[in-house]
N, C-alpha and C. Protein backbone atom coordinates (compact mmCIF):
# COMPACT_ATOMS: atom_id res chain seq x y z
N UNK A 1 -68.87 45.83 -147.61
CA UNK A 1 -67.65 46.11 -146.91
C UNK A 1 -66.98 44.78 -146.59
N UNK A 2 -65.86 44.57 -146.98
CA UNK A 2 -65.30 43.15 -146.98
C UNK A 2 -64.44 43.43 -145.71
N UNK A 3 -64.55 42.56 -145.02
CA UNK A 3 -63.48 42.22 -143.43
C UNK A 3 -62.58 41.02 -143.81
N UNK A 4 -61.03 40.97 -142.66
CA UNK A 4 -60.44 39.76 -143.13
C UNK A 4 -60.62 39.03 -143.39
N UNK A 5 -61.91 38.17 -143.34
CA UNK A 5 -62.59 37.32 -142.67
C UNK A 5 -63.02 36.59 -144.05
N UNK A 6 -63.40 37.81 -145.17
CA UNK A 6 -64.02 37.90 -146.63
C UNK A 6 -63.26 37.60 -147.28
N UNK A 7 -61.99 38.60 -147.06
CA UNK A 7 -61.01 38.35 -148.07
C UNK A 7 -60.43 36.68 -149.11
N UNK A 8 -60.22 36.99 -150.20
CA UNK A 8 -60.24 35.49 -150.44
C UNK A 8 -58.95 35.11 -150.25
N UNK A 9 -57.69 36.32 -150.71
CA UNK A 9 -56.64 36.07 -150.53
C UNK A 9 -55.74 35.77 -148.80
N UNK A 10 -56.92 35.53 -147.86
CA UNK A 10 -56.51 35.86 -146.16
C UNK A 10 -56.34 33.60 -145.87
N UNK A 11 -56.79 33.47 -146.60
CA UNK A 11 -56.28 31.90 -145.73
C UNK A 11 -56.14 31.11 -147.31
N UNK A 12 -56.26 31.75 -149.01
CA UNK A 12 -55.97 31.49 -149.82
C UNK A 12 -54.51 30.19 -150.28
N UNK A 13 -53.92 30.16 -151.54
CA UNK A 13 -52.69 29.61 -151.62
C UNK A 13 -51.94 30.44 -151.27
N UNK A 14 -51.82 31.63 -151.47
CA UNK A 14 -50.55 32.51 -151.28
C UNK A 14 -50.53 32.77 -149.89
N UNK A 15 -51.39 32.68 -148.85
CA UNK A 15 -51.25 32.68 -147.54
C UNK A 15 -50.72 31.20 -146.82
N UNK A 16 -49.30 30.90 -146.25
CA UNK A 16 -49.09 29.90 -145.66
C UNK A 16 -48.05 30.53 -144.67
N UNK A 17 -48.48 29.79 -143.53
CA UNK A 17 -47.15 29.93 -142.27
C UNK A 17 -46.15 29.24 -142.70
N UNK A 18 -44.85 30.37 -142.22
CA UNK A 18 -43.83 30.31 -142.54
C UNK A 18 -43.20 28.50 -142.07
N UNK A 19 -42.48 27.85 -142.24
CA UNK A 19 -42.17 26.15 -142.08
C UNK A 19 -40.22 26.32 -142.22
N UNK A 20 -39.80 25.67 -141.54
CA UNK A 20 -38.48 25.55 -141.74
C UNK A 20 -38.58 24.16 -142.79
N UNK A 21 -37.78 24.17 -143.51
CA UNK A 21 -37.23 23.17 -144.58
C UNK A 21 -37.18 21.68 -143.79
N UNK A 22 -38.09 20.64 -144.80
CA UNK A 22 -38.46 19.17 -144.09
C UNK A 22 -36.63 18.79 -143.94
N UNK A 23 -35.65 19.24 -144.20
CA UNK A 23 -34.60 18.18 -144.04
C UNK A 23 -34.46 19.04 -142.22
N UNK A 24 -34.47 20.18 -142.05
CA UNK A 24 -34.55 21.08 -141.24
C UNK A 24 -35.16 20.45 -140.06
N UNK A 25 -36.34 19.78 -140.48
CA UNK A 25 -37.00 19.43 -139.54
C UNK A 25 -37.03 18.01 -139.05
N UNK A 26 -36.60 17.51 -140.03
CA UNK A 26 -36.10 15.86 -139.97
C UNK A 26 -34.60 15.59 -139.13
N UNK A 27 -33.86 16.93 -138.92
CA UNK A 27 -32.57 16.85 -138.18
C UNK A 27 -33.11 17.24 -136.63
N UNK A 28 -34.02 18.26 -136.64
CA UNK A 28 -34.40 18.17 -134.99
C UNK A 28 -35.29 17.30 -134.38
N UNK A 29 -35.67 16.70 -135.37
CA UNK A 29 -36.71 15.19 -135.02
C UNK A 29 -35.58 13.99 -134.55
N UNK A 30 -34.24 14.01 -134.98
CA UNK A 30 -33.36 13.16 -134.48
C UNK A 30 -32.41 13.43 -133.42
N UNK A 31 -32.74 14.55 -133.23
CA UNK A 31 -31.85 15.51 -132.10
C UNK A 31 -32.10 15.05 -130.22
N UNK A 32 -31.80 14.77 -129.59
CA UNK A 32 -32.40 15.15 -128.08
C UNK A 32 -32.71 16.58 -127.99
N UNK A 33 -33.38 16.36 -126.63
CA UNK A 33 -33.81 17.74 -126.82
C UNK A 33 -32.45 18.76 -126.11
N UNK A 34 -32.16 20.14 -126.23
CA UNK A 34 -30.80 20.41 -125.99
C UNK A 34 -30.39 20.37 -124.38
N UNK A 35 -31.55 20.43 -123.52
CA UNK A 35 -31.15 20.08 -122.14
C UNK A 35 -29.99 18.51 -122.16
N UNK A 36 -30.48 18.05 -122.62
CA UNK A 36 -30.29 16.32 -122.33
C UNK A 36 -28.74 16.20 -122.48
N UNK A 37 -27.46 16.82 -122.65
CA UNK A 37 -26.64 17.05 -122.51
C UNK A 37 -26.22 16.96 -120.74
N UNK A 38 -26.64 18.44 -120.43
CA UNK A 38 -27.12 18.54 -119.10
C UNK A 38 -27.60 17.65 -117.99
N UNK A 39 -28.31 16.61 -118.76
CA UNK A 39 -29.28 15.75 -118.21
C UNK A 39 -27.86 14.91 -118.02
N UNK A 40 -27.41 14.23 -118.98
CA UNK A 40 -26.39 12.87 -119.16
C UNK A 40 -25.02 13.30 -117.84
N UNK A 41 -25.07 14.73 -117.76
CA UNK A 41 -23.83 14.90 -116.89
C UNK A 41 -24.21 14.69 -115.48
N UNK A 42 -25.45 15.43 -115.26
CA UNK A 42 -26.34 15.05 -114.19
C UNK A 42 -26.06 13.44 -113.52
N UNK A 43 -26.58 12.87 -114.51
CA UNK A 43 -26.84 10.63 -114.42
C UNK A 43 -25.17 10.50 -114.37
N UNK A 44 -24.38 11.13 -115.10
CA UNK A 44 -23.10 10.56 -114.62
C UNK A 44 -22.79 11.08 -113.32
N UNK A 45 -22.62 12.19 -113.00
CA UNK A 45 -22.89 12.39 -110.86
C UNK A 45 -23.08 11.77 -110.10
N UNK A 46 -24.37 11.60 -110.46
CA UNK A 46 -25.23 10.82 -109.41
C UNK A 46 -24.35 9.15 -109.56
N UNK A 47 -24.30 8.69 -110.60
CA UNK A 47 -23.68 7.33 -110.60
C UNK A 47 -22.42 7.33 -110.05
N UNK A 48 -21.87 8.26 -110.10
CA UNK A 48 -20.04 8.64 -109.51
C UNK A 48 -20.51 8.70 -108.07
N UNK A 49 -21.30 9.45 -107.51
CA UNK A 49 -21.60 10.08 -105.86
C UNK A 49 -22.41 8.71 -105.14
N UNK A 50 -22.83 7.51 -105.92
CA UNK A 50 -24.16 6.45 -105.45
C UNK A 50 -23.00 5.42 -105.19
N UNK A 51 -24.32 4.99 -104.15
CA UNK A 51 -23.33 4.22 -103.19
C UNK A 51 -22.92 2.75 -104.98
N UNK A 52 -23.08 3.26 -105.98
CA UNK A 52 -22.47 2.05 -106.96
C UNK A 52 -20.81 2.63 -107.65
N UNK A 53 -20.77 3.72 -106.92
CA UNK A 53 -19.58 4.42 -107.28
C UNK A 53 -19.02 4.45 -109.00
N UNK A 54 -19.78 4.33 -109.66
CA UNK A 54 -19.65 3.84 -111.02
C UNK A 54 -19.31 5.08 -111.80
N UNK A 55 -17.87 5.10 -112.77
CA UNK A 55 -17.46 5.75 -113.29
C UNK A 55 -17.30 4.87 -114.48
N UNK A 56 -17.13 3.89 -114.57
CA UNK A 56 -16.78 2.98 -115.98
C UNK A 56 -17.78 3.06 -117.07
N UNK A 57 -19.06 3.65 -117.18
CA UNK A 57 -19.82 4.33 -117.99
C UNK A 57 -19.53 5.49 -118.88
N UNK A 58 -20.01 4.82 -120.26
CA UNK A 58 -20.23 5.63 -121.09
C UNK A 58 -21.16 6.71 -121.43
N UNK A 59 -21.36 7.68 -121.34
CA UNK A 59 -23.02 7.65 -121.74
C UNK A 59 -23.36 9.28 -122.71
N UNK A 60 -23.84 8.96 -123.70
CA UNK A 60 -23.68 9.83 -124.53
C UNK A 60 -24.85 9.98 -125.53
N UNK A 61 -25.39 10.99 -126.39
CA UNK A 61 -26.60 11.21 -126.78
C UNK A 61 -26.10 10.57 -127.89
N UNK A 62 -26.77 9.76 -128.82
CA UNK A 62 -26.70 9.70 -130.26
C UNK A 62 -28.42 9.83 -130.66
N UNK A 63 -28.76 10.60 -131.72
CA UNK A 63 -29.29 10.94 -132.16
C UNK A 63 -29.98 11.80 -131.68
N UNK A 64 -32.06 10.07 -130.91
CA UNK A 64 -33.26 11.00 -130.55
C UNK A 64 -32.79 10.56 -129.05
N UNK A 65 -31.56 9.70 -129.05
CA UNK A 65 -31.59 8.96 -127.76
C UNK A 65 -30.24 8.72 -126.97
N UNK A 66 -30.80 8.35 -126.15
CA UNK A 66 -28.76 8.41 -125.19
C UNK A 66 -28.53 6.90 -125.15
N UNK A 67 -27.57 6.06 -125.24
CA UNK A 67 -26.83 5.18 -125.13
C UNK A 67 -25.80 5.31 -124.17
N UNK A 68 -26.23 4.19 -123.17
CA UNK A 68 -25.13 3.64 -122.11
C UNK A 68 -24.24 3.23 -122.95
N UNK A 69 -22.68 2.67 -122.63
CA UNK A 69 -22.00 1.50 -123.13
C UNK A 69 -21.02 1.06 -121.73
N UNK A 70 -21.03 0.36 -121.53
CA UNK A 70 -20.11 -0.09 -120.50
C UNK A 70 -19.95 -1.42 -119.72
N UNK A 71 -19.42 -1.65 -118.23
CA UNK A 71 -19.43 -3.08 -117.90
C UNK A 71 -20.02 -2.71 -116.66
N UNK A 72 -21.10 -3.39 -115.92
CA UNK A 72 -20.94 -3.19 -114.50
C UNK A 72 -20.86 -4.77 -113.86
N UNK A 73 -20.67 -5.28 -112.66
CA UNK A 73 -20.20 -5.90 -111.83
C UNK A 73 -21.28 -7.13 -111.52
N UNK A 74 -22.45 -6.43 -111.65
CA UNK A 74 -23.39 -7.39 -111.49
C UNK A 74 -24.50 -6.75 -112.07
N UNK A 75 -25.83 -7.94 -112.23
CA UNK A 75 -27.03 -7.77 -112.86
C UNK A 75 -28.09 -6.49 -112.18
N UNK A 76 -27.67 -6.50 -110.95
CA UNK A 76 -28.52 -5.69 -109.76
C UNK A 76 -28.16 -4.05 -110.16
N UNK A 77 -26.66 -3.75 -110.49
CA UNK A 77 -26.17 -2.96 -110.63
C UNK A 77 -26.39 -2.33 -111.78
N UNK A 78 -26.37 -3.45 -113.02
CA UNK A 78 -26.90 -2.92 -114.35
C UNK A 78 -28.05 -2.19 -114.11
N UNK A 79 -29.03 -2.78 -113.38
CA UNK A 79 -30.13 -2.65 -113.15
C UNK A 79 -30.73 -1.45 -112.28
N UNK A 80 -29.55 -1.11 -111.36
CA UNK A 80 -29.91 0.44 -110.78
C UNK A 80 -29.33 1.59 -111.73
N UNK A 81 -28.57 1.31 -112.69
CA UNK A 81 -27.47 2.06 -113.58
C UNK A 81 -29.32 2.58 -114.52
N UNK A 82 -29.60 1.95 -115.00
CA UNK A 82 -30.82 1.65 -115.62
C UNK A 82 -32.08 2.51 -114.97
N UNK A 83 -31.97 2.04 -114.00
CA UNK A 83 -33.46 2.55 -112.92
C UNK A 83 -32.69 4.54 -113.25
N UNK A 84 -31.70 4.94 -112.56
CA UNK A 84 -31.44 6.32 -112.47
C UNK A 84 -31.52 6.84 -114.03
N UNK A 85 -30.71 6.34 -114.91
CA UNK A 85 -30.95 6.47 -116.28
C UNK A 85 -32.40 7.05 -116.54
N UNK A 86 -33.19 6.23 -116.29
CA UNK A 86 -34.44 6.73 -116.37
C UNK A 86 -35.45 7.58 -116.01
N UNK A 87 -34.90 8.11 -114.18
CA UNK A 87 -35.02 8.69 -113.64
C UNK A 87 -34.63 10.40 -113.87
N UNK A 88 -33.52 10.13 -114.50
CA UNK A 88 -32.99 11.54 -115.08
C UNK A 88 -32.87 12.12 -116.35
N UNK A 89 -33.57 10.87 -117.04
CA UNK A 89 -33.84 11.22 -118.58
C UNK A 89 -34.88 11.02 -118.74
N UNK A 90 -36.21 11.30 -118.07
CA UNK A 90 -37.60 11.04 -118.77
C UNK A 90 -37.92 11.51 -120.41
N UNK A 91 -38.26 10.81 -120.67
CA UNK A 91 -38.90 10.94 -121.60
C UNK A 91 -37.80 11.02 -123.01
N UNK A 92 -36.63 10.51 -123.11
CA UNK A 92 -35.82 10.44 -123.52
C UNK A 92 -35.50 8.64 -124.15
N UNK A 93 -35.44 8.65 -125.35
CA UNK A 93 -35.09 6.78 -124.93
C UNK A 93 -33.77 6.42 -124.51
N UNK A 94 -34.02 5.27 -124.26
CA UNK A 94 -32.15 5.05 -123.15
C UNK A 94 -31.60 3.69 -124.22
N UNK A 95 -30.66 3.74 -124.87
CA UNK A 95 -30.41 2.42 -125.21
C UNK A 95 -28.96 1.77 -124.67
N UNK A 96 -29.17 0.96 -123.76
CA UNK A 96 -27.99 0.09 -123.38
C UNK A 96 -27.44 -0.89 -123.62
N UNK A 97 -25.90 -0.64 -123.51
CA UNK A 97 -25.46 -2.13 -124.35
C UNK A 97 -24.39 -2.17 -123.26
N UNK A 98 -24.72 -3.01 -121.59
CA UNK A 98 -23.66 -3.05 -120.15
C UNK A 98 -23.88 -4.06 -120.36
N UNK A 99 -22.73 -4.81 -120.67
CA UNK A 99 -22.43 -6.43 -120.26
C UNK A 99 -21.99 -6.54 -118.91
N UNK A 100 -21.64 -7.98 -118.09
CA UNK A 100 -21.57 -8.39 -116.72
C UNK A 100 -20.26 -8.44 -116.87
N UNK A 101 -19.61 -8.27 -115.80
CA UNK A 101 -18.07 -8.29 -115.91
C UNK A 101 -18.29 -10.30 -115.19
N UNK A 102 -17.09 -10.69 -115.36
CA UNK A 102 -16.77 -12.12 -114.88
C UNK A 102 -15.83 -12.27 -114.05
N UNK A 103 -16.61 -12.56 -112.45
CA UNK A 103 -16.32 -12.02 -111.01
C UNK A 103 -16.15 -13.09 -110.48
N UNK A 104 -16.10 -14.45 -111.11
CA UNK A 104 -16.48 -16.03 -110.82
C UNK A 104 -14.64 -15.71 -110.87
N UNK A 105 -13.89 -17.06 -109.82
CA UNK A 105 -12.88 -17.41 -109.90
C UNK A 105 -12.60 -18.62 -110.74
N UNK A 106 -11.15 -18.22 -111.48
CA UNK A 106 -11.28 -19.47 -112.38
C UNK A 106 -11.08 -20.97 -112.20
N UNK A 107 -11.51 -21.33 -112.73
CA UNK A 107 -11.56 -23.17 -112.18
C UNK A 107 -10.45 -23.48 -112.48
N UNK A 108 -9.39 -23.12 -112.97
CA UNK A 108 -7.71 -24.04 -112.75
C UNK A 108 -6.85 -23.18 -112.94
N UNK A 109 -5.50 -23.24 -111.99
CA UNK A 109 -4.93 -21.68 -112.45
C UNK A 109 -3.97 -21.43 -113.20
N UNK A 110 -3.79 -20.75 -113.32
CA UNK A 110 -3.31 -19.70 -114.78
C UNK A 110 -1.49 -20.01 -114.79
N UNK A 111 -1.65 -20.62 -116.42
CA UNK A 111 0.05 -21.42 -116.39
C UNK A 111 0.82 -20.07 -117.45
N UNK A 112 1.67 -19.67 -116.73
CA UNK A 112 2.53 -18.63 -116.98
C UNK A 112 3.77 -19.04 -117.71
N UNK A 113 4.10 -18.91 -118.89
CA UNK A 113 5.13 -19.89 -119.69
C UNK A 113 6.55 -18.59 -119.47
């Protein structure tokens, strides 16, 4: 008496779980995951509502990962922009490209023709 178990055709070639198509799967391997939308509007809030009042941020998913782009005011600031970033995107990579704005006064002044 043969059980599934016997069968030759039960874990054979012609038996395989069903697979979505590798390009299929190579596009949600580059994807965020679909919260993270959600997530990015979230980190922009909080950066609008924090005492850094920061709206001059970019911030947007490309690909597996979100990218800042923007200027903030100082290094400290980059640096909390960064800290929440992370805080609200675990597990997400963050790639930033915030240069320092130039807050120094200029050394001779400005000749207006």
């Amino acid at each position: 008496m043969a059980t599934g178990h016997d069968h030759p055709q039960a874990n054979g070639p012609g038996h395989r779980a069903a697979q979505p198509p590798a390009d299929a799967q190579a596009h949600r391997a580059a994807q965020p995951p679909a919260h993270t939308e959600y997530r990015i509007a979230h980190l922009e809030e909080r950066l609008a509502r924090s005492d850094l009042a920061e709206l001059g941020m970019r911030i947007e998913a490309r690909g597996d990962a979100v990218h800042i782009t923007g200027t903030a005011s100082t290094a400290a600031v980059r640096e909390a922009i960064l800290s929440l970033a992370a805080e609200e995107l675990p597990g997400v990579p963050v790639r930033a490209d915030i240069t320092l704005a130039d807050v120094s006064a200029p050394d001779r002044p400005e000749e207006l023709s």
